[in-house]
PDB file of N, CA and C in Angstrom:
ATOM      1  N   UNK A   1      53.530 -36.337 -59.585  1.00  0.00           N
ATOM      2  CA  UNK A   1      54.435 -35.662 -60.470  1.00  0.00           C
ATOM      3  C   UNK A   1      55.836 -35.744 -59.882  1.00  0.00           C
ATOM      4  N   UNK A   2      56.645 -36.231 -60.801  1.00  0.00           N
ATOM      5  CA  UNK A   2      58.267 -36.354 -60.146  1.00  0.00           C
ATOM      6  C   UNK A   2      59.510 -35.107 -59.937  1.00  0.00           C
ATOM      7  N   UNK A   3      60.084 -35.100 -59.218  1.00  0.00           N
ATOM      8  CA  UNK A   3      60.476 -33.752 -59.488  1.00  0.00           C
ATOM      9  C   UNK A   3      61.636 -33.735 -60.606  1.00  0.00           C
ATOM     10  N   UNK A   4      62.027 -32.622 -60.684  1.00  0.00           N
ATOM     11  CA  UNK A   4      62.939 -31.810 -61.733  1.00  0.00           C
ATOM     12  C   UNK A   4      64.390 -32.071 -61.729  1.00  0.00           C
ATOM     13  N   UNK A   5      64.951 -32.769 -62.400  1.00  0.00           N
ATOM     14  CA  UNK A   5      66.028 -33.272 -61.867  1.00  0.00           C
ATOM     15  C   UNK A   5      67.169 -31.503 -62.600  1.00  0.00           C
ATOM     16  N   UNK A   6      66.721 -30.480 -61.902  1.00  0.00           N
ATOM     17  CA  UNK A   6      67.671 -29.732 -62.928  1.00  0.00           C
ATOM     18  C   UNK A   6      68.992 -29.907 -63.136  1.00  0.00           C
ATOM     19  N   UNK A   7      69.473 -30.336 -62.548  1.00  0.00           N
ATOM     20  CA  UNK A   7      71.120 -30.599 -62.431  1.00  0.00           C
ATOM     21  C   UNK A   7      71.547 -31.566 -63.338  1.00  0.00           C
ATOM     22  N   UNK A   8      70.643 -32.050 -64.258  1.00  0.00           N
ATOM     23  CA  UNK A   8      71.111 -32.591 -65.445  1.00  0.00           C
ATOM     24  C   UNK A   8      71.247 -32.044 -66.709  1.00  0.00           C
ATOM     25  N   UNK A   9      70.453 -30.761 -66.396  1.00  0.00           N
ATOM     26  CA  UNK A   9      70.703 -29.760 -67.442  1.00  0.00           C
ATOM     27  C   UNK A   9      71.520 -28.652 -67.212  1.00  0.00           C
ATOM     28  N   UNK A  10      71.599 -27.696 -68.167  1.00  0.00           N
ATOM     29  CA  UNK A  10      72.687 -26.687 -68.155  1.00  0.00           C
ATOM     30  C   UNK A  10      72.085 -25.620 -67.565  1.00  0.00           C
ATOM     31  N   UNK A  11      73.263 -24.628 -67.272  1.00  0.00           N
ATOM     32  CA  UNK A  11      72.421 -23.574 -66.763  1.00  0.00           C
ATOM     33  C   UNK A  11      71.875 -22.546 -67.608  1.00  0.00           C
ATOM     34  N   UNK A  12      72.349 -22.752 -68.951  1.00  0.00           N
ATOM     35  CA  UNK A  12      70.831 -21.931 -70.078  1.00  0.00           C
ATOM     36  C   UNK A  12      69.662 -22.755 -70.464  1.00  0.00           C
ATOM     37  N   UNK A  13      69.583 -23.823 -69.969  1.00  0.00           N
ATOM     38  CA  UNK A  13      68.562 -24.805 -70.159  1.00  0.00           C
ATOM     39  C   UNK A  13      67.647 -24.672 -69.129  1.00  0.00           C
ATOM     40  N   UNK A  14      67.814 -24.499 -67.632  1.00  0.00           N
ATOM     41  CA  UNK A  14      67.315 -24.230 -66.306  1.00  0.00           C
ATOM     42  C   UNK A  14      66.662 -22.689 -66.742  1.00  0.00           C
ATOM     43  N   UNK A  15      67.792 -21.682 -67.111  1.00  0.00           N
ATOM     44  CA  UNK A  15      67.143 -20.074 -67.278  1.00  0.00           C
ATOM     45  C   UNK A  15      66.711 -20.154 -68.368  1.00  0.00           C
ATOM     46  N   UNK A  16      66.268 -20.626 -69.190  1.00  0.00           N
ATOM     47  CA  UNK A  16      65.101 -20.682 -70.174  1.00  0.00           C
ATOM     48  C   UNK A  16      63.804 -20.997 -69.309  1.00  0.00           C
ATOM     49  N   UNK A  17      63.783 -22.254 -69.060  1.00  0.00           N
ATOM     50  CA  UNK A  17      62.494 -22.933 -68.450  1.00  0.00           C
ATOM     51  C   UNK A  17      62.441 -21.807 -67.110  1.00  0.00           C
ATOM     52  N   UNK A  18      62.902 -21.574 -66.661  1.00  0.00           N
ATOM     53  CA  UNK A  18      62.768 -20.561 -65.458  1.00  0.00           C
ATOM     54  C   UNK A  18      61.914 -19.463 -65.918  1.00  0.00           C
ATOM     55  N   UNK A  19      62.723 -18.683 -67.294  1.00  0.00           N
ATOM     56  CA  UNK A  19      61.797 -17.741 -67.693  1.00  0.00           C
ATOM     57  C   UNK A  19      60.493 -17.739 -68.410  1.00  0.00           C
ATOM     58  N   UNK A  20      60.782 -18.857 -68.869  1.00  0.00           N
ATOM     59  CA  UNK A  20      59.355 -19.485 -69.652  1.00  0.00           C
ATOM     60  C   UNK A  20      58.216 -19.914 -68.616  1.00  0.00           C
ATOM     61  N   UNK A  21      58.599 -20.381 -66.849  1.00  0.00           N
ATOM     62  CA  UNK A  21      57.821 -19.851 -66.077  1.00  0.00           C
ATOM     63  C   UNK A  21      56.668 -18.723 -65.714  1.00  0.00           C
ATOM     64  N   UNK A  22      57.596 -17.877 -66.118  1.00  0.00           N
ATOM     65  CA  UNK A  22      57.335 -16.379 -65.900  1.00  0.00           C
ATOM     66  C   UNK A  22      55.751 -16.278 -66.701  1.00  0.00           C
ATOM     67  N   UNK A  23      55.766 -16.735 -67.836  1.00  0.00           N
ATOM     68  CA  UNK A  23      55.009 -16.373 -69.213  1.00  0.00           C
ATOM     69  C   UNK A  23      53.974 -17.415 -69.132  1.00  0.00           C
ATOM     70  N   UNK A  24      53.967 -18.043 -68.100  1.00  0.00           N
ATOM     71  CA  UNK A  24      53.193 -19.679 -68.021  1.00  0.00           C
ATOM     72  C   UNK A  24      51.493 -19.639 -67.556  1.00  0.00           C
ATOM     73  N   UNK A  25      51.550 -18.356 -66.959  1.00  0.00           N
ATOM     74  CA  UNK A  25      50.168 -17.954 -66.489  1.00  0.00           C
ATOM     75  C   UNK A  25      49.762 -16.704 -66.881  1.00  0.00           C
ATOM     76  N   UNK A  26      48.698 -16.734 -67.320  1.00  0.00           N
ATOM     77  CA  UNK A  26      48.267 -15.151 -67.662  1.00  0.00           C
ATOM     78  C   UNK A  26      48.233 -13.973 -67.075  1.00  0.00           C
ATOM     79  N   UNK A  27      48.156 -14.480 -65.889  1.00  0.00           N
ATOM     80  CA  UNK A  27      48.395 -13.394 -64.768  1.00  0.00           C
ATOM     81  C   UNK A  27      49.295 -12.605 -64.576  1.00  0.00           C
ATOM     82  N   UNK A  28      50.590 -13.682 -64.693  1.00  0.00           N
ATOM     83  CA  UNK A  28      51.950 -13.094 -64.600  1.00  0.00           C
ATOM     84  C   UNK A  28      52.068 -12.269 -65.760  1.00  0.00           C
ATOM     85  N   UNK A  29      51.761 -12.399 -66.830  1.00  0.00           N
ATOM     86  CA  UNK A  29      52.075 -11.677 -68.135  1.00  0.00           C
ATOM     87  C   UNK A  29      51.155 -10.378 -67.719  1.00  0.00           C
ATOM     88  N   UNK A  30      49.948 -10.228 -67.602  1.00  0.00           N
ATOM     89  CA  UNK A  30      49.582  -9.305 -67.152  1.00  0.00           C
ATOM     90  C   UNK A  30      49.937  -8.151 -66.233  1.00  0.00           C
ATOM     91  N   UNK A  31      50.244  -9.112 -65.251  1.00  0.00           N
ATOM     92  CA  UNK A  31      51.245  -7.801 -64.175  1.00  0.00           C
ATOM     93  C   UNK A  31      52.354  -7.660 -64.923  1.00  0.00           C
ATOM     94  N   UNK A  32      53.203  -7.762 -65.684  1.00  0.00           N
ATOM     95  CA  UNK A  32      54.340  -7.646 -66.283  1.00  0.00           C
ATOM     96  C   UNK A  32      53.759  -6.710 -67.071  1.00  0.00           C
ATOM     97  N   UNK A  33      52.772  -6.491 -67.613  1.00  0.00           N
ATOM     98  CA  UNK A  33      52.407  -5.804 -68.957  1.00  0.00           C
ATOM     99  C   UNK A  33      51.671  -4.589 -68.179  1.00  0.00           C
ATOM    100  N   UNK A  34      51.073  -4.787 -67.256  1.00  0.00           N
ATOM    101  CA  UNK A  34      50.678  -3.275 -66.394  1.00  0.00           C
ATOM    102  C   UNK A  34      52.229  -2.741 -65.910  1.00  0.00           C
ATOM    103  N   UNK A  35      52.941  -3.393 -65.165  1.00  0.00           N
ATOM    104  CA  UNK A  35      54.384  -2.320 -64.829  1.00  0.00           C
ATOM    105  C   UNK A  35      54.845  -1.685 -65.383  1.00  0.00           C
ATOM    106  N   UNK A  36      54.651  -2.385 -66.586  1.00  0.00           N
ATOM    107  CA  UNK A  36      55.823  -1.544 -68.108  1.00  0.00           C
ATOM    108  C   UNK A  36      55.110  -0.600 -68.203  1.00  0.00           C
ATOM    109  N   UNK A  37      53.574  -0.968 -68.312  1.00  0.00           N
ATOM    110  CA  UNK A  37      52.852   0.081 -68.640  1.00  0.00           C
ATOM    111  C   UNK A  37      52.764   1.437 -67.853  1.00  0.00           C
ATOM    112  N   UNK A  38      52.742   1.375 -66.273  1.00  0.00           N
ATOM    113  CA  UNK A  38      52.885   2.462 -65.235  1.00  0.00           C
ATOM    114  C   UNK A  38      54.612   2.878 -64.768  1.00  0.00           C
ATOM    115  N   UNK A  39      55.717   1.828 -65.021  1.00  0.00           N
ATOM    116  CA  UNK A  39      57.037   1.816 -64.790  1.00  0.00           C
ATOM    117  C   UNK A  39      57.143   1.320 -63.079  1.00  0.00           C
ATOM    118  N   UNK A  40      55.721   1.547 -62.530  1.00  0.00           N
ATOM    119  CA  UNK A  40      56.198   1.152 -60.794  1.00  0.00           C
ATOM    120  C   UNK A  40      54.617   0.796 -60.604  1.00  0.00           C
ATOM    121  N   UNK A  41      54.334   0.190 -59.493  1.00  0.00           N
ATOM    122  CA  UNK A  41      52.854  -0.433 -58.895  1.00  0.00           C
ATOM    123  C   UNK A  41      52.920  -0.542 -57.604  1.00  0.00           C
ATOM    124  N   UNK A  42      52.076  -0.463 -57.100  1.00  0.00           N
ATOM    125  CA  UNK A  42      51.403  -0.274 -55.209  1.00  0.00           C
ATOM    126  C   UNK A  42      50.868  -1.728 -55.530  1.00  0.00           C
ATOM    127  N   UNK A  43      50.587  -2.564 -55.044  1.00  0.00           N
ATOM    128  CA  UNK A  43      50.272  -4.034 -55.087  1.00  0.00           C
ATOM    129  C   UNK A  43      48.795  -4.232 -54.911  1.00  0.00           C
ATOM    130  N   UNK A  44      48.166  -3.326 -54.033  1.00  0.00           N
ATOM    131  CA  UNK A  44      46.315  -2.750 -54.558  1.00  0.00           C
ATOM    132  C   UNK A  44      46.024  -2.774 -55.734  1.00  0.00           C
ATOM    133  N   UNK A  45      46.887  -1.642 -56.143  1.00  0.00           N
ATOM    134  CA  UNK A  45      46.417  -1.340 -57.560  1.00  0.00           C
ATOM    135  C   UNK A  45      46.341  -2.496 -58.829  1.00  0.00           C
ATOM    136  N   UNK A  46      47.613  -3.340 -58.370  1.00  0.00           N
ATOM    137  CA  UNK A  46      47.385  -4.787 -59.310  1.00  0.00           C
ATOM    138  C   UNK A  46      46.295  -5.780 -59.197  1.00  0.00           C
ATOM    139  N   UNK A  47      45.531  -5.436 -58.120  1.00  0.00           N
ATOM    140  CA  UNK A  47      44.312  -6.559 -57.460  1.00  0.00           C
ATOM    141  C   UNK A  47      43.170  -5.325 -58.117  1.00  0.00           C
ATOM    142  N   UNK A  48      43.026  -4.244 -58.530  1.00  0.00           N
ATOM    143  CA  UNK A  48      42.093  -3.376 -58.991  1.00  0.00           C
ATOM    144  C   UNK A  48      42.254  -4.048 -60.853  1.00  0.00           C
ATOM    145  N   UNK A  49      43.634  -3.765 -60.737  1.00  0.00           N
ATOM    146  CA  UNK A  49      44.002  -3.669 -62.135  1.00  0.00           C
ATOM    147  C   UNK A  49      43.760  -5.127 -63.131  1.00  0.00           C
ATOM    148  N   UNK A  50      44.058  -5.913 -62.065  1.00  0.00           N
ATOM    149  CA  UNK A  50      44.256  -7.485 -62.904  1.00  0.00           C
ATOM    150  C   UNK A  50      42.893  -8.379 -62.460  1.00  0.00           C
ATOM    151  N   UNK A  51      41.987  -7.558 -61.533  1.00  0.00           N
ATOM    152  CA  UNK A  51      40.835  -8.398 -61.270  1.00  0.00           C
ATOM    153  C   UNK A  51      40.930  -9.918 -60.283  1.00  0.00           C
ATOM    154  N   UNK A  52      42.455 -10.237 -59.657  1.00  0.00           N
ATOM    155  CA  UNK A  52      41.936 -11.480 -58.911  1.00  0.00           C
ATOM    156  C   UNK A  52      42.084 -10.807 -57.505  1.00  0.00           C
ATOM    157  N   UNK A  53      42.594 -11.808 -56.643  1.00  0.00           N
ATOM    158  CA  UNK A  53      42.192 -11.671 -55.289  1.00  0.00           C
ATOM    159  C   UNK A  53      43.502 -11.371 -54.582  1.00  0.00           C
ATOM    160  N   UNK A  54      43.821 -10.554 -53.464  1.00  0.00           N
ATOM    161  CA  UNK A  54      45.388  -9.711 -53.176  1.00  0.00           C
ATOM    162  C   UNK A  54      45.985 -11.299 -53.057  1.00  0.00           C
ATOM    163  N   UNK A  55      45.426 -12.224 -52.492  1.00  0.00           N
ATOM    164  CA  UNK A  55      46.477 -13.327 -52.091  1.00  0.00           C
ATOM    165  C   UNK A  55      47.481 -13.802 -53.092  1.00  0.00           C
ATOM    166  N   UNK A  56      46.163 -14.191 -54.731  1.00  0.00           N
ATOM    167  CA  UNK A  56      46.762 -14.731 -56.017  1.00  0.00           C
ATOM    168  C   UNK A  56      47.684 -13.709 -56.271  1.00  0.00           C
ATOM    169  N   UNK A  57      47.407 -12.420 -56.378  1.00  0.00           N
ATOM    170  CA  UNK A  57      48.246 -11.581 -56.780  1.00  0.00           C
ATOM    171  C   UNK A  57      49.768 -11.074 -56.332  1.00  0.00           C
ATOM    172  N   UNK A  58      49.694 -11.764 -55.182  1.00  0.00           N
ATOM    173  CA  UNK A  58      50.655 -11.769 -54.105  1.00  0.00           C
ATOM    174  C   UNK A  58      52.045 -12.967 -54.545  1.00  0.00           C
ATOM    175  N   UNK A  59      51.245 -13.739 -54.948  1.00  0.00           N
ATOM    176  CA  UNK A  59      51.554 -14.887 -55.186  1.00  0.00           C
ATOM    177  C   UNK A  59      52.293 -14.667 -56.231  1.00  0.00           C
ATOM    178  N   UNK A  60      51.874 -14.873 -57.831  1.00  0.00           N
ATOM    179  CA  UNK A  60      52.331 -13.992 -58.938  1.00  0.00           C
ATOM    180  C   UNK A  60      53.326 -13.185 -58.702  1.00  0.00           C
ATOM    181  N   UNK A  61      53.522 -12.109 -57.746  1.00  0.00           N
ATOM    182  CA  UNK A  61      54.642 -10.813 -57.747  1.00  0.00           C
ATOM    183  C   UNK A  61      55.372 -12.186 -56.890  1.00  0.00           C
ATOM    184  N   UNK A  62      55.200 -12.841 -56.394  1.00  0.00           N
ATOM    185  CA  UNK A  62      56.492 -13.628 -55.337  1.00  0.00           C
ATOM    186  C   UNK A  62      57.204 -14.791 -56.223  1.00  0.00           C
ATOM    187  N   UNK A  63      56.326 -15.365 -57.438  1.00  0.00           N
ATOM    188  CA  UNK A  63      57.104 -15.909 -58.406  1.00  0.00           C
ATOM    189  C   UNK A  63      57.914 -14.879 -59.248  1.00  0.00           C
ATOM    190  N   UNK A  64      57.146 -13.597 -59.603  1.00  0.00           N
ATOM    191  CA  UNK A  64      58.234 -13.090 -60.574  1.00  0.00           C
ATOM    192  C   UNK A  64      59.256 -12.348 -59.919  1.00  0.00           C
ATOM    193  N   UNK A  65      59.873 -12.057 -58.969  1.00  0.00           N
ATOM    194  CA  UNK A  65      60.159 -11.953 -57.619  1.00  0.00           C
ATOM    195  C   UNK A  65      61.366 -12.736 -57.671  1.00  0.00           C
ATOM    196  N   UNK A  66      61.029 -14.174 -57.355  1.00  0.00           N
ATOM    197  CA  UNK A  66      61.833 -15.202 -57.021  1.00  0.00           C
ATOM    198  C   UNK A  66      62.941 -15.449 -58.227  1.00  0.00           C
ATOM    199  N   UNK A  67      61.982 -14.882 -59.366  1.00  0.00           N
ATOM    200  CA  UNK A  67      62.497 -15.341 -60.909  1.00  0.00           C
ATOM    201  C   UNK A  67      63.602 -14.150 -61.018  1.00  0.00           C
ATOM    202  N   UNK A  68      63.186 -12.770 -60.577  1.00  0.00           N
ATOM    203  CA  UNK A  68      64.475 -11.505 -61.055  1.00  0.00           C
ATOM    204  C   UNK A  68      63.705 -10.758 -61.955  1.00  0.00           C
ATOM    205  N   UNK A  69      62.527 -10.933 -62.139  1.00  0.00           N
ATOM    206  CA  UNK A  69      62.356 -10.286 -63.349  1.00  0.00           C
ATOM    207  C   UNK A  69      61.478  -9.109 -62.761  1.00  0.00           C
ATOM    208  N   UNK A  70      61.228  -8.830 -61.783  1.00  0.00           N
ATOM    209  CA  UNK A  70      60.577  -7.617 -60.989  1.00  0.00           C
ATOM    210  C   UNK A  70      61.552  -7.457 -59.666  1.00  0.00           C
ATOM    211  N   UNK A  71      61.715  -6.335 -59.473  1.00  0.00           N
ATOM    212  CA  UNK A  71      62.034  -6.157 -57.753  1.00  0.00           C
ATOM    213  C   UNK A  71      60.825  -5.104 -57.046  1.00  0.00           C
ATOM    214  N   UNK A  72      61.114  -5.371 -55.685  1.00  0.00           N
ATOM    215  CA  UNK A  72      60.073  -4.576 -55.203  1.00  0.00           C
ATOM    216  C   UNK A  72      60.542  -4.070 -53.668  1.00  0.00           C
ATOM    217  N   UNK A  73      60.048  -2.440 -53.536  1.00  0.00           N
ATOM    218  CA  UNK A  73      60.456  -1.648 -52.551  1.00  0.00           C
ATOM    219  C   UNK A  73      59.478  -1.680 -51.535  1.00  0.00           C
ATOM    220  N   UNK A  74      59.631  -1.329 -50.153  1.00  0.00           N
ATOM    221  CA  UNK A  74      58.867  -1.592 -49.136  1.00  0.00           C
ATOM    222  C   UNK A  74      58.921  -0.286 -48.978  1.00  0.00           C
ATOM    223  N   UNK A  75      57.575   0.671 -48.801  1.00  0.00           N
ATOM    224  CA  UNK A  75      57.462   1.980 -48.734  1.00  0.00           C
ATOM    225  C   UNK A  75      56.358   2.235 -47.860  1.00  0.00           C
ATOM    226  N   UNK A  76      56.635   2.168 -46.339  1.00  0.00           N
ATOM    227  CA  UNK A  76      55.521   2.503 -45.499  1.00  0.00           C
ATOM    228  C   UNK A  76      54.902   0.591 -45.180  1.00  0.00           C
ATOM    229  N   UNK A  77      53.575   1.065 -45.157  1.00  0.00           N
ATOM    230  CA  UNK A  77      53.009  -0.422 -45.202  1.00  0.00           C
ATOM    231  C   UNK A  77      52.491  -1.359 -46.895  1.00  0.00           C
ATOM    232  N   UNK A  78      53.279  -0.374 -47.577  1.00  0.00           N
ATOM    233  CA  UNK A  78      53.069  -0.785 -48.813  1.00  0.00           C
ATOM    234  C   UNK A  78      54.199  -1.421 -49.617  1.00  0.00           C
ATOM    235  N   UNK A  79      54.083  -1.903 -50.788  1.00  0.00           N
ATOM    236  CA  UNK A  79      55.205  -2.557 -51.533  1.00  0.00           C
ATOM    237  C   UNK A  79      55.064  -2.468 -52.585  1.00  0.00           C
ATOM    238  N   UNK A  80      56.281  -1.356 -53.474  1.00  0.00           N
ATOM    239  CA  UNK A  80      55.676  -1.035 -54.768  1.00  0.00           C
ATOM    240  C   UNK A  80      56.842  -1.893 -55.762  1.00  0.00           C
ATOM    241  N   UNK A  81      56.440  -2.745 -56.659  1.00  0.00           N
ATOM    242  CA  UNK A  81      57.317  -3.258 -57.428  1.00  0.00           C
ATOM    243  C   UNK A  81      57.273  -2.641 -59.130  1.00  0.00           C
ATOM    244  N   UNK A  82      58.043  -2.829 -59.365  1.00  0.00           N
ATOM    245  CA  UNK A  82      58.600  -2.467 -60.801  1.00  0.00           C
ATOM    246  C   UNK A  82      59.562  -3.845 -61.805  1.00  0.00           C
ATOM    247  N   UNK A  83      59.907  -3.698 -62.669  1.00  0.00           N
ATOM    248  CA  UNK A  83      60.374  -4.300 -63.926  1.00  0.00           C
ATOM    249  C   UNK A  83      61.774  -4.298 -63.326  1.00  0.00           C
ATOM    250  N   UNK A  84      62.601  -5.360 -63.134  1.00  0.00           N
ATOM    251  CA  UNK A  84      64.434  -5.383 -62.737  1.00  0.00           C
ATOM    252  C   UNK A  84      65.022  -5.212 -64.279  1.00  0.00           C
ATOM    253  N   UNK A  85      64.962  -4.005 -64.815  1.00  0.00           N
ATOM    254  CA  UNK A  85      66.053  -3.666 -65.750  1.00  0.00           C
ATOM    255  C   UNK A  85      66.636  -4.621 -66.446  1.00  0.00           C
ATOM    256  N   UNK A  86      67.963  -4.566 -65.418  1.00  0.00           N
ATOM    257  CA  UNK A  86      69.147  -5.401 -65.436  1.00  0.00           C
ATOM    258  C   UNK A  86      68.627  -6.972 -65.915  1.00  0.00           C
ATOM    259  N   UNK A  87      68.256  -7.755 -65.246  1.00  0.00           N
ATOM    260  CA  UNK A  87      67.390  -9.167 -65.529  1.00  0.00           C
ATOM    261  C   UNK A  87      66.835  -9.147 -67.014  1.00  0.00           C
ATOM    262  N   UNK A  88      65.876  -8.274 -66.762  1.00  0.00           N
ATOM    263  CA  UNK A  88      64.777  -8.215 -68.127  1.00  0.00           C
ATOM    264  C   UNK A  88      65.659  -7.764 -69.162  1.00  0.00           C
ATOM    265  N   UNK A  89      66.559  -7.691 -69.057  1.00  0.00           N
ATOM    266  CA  UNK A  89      67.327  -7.391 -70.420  1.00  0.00           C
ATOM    267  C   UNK A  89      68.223  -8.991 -70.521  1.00  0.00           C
ATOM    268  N   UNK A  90      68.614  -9.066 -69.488  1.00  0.00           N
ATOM    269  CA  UNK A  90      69.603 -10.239 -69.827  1.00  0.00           C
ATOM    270  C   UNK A  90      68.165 -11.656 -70.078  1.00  0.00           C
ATOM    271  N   UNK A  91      67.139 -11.193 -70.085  1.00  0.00           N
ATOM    272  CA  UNK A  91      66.302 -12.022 -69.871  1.00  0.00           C
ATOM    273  C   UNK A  91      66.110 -12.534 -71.669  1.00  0.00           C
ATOM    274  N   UNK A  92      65.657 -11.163 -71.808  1.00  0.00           N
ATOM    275  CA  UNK A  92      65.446 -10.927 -73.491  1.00  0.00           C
ATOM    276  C   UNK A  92      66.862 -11.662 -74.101  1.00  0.00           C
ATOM    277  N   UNK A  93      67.903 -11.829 -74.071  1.00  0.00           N
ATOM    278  CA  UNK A  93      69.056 -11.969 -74.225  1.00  0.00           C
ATOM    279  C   UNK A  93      68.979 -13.483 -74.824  1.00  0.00           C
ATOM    280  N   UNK A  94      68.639 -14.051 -73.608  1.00  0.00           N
ATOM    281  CA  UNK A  94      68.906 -15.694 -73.297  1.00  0.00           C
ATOM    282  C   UNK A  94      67.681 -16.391 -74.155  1.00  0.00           C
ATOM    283  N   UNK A  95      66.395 -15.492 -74.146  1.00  0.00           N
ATOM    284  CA  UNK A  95      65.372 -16.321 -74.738  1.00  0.00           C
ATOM    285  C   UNK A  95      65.576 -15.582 -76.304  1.00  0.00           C
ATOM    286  N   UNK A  96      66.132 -14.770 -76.878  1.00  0.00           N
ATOM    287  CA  UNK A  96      66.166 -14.561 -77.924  1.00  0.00           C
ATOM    288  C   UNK A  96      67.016 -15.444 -78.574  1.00  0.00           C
ATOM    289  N   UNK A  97      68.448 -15.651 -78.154  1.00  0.00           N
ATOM    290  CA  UNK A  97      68.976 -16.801 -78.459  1.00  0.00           C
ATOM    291  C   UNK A  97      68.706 -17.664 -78.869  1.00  0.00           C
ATOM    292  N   UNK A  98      67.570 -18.200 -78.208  1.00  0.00           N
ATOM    293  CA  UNK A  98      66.956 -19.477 -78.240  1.00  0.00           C
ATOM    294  C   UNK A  98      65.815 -19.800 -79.226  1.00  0.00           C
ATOM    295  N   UNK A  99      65.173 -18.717 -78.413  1.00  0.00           N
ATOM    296  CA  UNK A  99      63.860 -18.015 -80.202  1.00  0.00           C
ATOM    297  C   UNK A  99      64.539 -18.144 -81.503  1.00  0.00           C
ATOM    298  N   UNK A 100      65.612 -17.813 -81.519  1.00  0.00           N
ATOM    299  CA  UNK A 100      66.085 -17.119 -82.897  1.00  0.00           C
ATOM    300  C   UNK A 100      66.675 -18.377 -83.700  1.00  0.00           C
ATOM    301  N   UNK A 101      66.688 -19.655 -83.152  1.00  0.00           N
ATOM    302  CA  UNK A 101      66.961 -20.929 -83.908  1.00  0.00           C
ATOM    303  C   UNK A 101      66.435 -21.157 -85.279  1.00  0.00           C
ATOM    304  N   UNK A 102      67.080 -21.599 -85.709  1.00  0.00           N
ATOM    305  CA  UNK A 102      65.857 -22.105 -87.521  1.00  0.00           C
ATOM    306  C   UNK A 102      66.384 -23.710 -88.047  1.00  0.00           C
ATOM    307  N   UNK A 103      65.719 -24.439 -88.010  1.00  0.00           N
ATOM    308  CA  UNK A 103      65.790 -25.461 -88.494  1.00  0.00           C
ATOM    309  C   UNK A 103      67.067 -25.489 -89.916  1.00  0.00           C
ATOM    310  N   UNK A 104      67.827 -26.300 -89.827  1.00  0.00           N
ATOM    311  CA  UNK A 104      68.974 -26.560 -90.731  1.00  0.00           C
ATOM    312  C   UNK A 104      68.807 -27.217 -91.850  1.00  0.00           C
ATOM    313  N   UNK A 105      67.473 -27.507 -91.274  1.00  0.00           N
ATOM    314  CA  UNK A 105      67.390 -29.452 -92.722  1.00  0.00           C
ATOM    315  C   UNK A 105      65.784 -28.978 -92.875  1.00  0.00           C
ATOM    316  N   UNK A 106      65.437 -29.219 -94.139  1.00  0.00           N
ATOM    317  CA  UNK A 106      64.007 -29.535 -94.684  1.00  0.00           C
ATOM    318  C   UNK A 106      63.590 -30.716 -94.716  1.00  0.00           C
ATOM    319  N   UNK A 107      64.773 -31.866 -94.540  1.00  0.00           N
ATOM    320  CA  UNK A 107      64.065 -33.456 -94.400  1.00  0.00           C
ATOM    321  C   UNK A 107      63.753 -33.713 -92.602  1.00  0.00           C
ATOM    322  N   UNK A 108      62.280 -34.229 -92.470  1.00  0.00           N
ATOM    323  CA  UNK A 108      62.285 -34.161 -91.592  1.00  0.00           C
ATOM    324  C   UNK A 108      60.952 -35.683 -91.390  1.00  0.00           C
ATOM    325  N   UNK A 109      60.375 -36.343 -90.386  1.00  0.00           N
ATOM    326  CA  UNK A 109      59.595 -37.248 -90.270  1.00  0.00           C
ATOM    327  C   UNK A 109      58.855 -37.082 -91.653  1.00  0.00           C
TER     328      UNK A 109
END
């Protein structure tokens, strides 16, 4: 597989596919959909909650993490993450934009 040449695209073209990352595995949507649901998470509780194994799950919070769309606090020997506000709004923002396209022409192939 070749890599990504992103730098030929724009940078709402990169933060689309970035966020469309996010949504790419079920997992991730899942932990996204338990946070909202509790507003904060202990990282146990997502390996109780989502059924895989702490590593995968680890994994998952370190992509959505990397992406902005969660942050997470170090509290003791634990790490409780939550939903980044700020992001997840500008997140909704950029992919609604994009969602919200409609074809111009009815002639088509």
């Amino acid at each position: 597989m070749g890599i990504t040449k992103s730098e030929k695209f724009t940078e709402q073209q990169n933060q689309i596919a970035n966020f469309a990352k996010a949504f790419g595995h079920p997992a991730r949507v899942a932990i996204l959909q338990h946070l909202f649901k509790i507003n904060t998470c202990i990282c146990g509780d997502l390996v109780e909650e989502i059924g895989l194994a702490q590593p995968t799950i680890s994994q998952h919070l370190k992509e959505l993490k990397n992406l902005g769309l969660i942050k997470g606090n170090i509290e003791g020997t634990k790490v409780c993450y939550c939903i980044h506000n700020e992001n997840w709004t500008k997140m909704k923002l950029v992919m609604h934009e994009f969602l919200d396209q409609d074809i111009l022409t009815t002639e088509c192939c």
